[in-house]
C-alpha atoms as a PDB file:
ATOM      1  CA  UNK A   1      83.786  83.045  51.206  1.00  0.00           C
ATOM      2  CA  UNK A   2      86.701  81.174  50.712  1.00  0.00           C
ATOM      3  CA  UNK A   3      85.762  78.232  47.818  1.00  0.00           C
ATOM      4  CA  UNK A   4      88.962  75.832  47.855  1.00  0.00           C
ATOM      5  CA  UNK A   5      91.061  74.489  50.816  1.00  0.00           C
ATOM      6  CA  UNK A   6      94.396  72.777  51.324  1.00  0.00           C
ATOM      7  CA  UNK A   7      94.173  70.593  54.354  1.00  0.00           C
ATOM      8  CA  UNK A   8      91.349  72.395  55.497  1.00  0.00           C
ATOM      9  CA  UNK A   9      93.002  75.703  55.439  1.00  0.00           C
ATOM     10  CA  UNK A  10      92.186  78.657  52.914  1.00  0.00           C
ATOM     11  CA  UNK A  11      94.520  77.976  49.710  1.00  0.00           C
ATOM     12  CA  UNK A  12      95.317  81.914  49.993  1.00  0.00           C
ATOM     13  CA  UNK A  13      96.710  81.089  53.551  1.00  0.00           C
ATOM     14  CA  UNK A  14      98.613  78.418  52.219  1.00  0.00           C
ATOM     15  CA  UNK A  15     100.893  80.447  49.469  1.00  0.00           C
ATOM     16  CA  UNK A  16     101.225  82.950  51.798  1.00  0.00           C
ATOM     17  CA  UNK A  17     102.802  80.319  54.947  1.00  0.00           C
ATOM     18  CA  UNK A  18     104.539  78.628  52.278  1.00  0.00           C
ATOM     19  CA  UNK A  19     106.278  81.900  50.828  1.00  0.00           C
ATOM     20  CA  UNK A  20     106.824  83.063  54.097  1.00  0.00           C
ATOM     21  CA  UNK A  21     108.535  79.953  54.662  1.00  0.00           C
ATOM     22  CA  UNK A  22     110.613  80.145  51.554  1.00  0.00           C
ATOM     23  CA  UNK A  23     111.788  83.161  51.458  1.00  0.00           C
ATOM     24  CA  UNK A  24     112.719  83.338  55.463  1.00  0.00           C
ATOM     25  CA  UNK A  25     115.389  80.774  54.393  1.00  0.00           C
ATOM     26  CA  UNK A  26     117.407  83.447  52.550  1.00  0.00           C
ATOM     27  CA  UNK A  27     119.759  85.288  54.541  1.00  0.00           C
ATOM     28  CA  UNK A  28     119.198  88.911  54.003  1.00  0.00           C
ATOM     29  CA  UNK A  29     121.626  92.297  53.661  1.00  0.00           C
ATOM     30  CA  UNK A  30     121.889  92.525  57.415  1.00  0.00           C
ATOM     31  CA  UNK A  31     122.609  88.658  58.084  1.00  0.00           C
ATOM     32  CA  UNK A  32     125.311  88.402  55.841  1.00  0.00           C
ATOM     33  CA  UNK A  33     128.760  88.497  56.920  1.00  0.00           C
ATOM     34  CA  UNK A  34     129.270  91.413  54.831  1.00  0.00           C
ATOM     35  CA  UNK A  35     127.731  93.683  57.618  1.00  0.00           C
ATOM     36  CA  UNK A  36     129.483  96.603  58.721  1.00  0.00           C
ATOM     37  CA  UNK A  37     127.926  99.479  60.812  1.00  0.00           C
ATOM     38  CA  UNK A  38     128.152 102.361  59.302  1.00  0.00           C
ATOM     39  CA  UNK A  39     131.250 105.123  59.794  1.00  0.00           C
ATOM     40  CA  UNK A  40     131.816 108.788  59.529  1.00  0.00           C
ATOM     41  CA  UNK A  41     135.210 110.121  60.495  1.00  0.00           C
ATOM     42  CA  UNK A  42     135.727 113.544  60.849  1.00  0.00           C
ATOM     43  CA  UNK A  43     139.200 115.560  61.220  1.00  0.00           C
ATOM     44  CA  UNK A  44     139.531 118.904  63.020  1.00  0.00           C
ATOM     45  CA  UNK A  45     142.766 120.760  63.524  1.00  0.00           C
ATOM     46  CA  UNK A  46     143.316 118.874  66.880  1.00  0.00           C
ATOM     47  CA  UNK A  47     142.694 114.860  65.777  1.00  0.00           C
ATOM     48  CA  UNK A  48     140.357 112.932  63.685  1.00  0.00           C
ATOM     49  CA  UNK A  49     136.912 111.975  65.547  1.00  0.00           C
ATOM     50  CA  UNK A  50     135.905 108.340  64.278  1.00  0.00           C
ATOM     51  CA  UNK A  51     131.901 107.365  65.101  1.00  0.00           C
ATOM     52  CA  UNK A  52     130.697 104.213  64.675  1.00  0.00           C
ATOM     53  CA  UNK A  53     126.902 103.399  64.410  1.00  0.00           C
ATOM     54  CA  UNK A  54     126.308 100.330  67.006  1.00  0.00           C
ATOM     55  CA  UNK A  55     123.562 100.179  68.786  1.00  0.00           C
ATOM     56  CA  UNK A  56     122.278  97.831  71.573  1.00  0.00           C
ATOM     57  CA  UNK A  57     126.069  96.577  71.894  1.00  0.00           C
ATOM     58  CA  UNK A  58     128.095  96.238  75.319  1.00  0.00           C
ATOM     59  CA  UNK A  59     131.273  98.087  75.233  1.00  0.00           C
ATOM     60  CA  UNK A  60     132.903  95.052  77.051  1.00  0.00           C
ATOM     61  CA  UNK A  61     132.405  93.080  73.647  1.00  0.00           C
ATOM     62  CA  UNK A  62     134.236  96.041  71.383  1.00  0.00           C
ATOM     63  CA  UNK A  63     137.792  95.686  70.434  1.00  0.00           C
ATOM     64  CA  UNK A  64     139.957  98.530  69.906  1.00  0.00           C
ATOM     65  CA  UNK A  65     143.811  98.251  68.530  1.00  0.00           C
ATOM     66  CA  UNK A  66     146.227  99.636  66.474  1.00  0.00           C
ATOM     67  CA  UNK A  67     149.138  97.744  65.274  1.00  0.00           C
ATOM     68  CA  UNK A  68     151.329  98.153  62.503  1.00  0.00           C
ATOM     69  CA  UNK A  69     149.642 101.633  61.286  1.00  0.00           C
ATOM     70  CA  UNK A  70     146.423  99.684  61.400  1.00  0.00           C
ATOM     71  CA  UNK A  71     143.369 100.528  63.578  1.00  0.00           C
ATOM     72  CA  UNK A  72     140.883  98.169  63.985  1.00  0.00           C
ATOM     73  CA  UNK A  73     137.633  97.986  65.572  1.00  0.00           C
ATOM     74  CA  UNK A  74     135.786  94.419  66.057  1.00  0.00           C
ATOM     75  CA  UNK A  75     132.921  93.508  67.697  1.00  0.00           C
ATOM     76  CA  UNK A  76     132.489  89.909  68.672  1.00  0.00           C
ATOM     77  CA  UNK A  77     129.291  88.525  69.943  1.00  0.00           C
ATOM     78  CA  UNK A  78     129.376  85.878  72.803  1.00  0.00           C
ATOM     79  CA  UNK A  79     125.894  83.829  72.105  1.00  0.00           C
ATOM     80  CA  UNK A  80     124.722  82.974  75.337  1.00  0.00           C
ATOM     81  CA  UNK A  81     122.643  79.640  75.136  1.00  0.00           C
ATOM     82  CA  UNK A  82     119.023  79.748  77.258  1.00  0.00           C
ATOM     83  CA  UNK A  83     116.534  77.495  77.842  1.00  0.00           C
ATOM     84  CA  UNK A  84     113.543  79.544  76.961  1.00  0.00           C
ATOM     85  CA  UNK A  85     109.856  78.543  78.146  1.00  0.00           C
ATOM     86  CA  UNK A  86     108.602  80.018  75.233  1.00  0.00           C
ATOM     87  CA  UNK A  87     109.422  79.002  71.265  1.00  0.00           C
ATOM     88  CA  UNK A  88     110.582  82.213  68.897  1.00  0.00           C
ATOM     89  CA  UNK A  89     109.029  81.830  65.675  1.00  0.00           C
ATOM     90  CA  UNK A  90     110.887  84.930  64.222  1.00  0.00           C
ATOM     91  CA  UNK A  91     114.146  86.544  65.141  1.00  0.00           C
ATOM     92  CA  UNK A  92     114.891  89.757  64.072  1.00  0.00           C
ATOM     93  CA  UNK A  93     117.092  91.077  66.616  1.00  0.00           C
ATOM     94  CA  UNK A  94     120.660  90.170  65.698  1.00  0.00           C
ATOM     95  CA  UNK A  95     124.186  91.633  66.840  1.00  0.00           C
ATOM     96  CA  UNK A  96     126.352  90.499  64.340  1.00  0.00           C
ATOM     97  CA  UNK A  97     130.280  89.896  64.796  1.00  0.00           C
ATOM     98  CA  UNK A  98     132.446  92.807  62.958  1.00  0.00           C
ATOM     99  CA  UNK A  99     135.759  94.020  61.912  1.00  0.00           C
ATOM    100  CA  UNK A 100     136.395  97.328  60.407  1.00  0.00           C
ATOM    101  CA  UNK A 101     140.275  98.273  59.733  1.00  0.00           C
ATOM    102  CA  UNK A 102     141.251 101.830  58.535  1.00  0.00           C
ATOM    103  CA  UNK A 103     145.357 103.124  58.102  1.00  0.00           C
ATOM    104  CA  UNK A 104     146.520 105.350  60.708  1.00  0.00           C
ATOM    105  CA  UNK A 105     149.062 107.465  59.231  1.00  0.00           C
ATOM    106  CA  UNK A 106     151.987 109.052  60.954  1.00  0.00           C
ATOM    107  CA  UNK A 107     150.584 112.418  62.134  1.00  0.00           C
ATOM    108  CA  UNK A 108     148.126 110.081  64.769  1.00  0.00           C
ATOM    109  CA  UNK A 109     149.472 110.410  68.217  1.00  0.00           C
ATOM    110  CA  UNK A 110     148.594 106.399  68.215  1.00  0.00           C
ATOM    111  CA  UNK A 111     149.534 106.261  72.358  1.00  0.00           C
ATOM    112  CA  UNK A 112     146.923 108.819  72.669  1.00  0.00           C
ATOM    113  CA  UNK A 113     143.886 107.338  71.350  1.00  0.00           C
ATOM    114  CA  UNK A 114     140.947 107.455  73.505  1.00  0.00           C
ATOM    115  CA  UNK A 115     137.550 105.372  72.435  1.00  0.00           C
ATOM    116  CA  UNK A 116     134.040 105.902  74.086  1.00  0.00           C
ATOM    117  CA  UNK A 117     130.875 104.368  73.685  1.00  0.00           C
ATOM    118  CA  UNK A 118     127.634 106.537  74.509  1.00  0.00           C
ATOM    119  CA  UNK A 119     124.200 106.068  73.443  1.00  0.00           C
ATOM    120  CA  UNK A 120     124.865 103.489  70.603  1.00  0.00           C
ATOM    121  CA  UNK A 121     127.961 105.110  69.374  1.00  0.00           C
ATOM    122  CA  UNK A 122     131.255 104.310  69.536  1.00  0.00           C
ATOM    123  CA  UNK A 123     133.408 107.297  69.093  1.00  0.00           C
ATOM    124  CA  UNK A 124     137.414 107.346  68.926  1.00  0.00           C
ATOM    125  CA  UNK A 125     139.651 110.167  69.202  1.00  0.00           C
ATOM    126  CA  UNK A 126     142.403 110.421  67.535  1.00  0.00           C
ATOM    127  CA  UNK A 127     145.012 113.103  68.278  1.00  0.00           C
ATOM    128  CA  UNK A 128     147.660 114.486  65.998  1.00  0.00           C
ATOM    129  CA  UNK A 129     150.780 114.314  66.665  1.00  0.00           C
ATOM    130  CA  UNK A 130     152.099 118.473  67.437  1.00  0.00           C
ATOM    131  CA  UNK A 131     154.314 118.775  64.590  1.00  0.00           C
ATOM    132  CA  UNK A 132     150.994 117.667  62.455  1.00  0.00           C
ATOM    133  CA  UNK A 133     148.674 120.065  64.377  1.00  0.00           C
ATOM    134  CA  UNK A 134     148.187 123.066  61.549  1.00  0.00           C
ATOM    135  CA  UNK A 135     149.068 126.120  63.099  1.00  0.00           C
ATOM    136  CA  UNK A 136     148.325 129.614  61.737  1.00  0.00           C
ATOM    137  CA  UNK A 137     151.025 132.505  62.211  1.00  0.00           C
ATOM    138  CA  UNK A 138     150.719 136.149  60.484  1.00  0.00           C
ATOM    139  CA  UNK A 139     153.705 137.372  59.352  1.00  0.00           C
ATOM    140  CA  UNK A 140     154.148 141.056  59.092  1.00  0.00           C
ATOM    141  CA  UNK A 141     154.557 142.470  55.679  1.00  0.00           C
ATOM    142  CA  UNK A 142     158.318 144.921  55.858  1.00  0.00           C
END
């Protein structure tokens, strides 16, 4: 039995809606325009294999380049504005605008790149130039 109110709600419930309140006012990690999905990049004999962690994105809204020995990879967001029937009291679904740049050295065939996005990853291949490519010879012993 709940013994004191705040405009005739449970004081309990009160702290809680007001620290709910407060503390939905922060941004968090993820809403901060330090996000960047996460990145492995692998390298095989062949090319390097870049995969990036996006989920839920379109491919139309990726950006691929690579310009002066840069690649980059950007996502950008268009917000589409509805007119909803309904009034969200919580968003947590967000696709956030990013830009991740990494150096492309000279053994990347650069006019070869090929980028493909499947099942929430975006994956780039990047093949090495021949001269690059390792190659492994036995030489006889005379």
């Amino acid at each position: 039995m709940t013994l004191v109110k705040f405009n005739n709600r449970p004081v309990n419930s009160v702290f809680n809606s007001v620290f709910d309140d407060l503390l939905n006012q922060f941004p968090t990690w993820k809403d901060s325009t330090l996000h960047n999905p996460p990145v492995n990049i692998h390298e095989t004999k062949e090319a390097y294999h870049v995969e990036v962690s996006a989920p839920g994105l379109n491919k139309e809204d990726f950006q691929v380049k690579v310009e002066d020995g840069l690649l980059t990879i950007s996502f950008e967001k268009k917000e589409e504005t509805k007119k909803e029937e309904y009034k969200t009291v919580r968003r947590e679904f967000a696709q956030r605008s990013f830009k991740r740049s990494f150096t492309v050295d000279d053994q990347v065939d650069v006019d070869n790149i090929q980028a493909k996005y499947d099942q929430g990853v975006l994956k780039l291949h990047l093949p090495k130039k021949e001269q690059a490519k390792v190659s492994t010879k036995q030489i006889n012993i005379q």
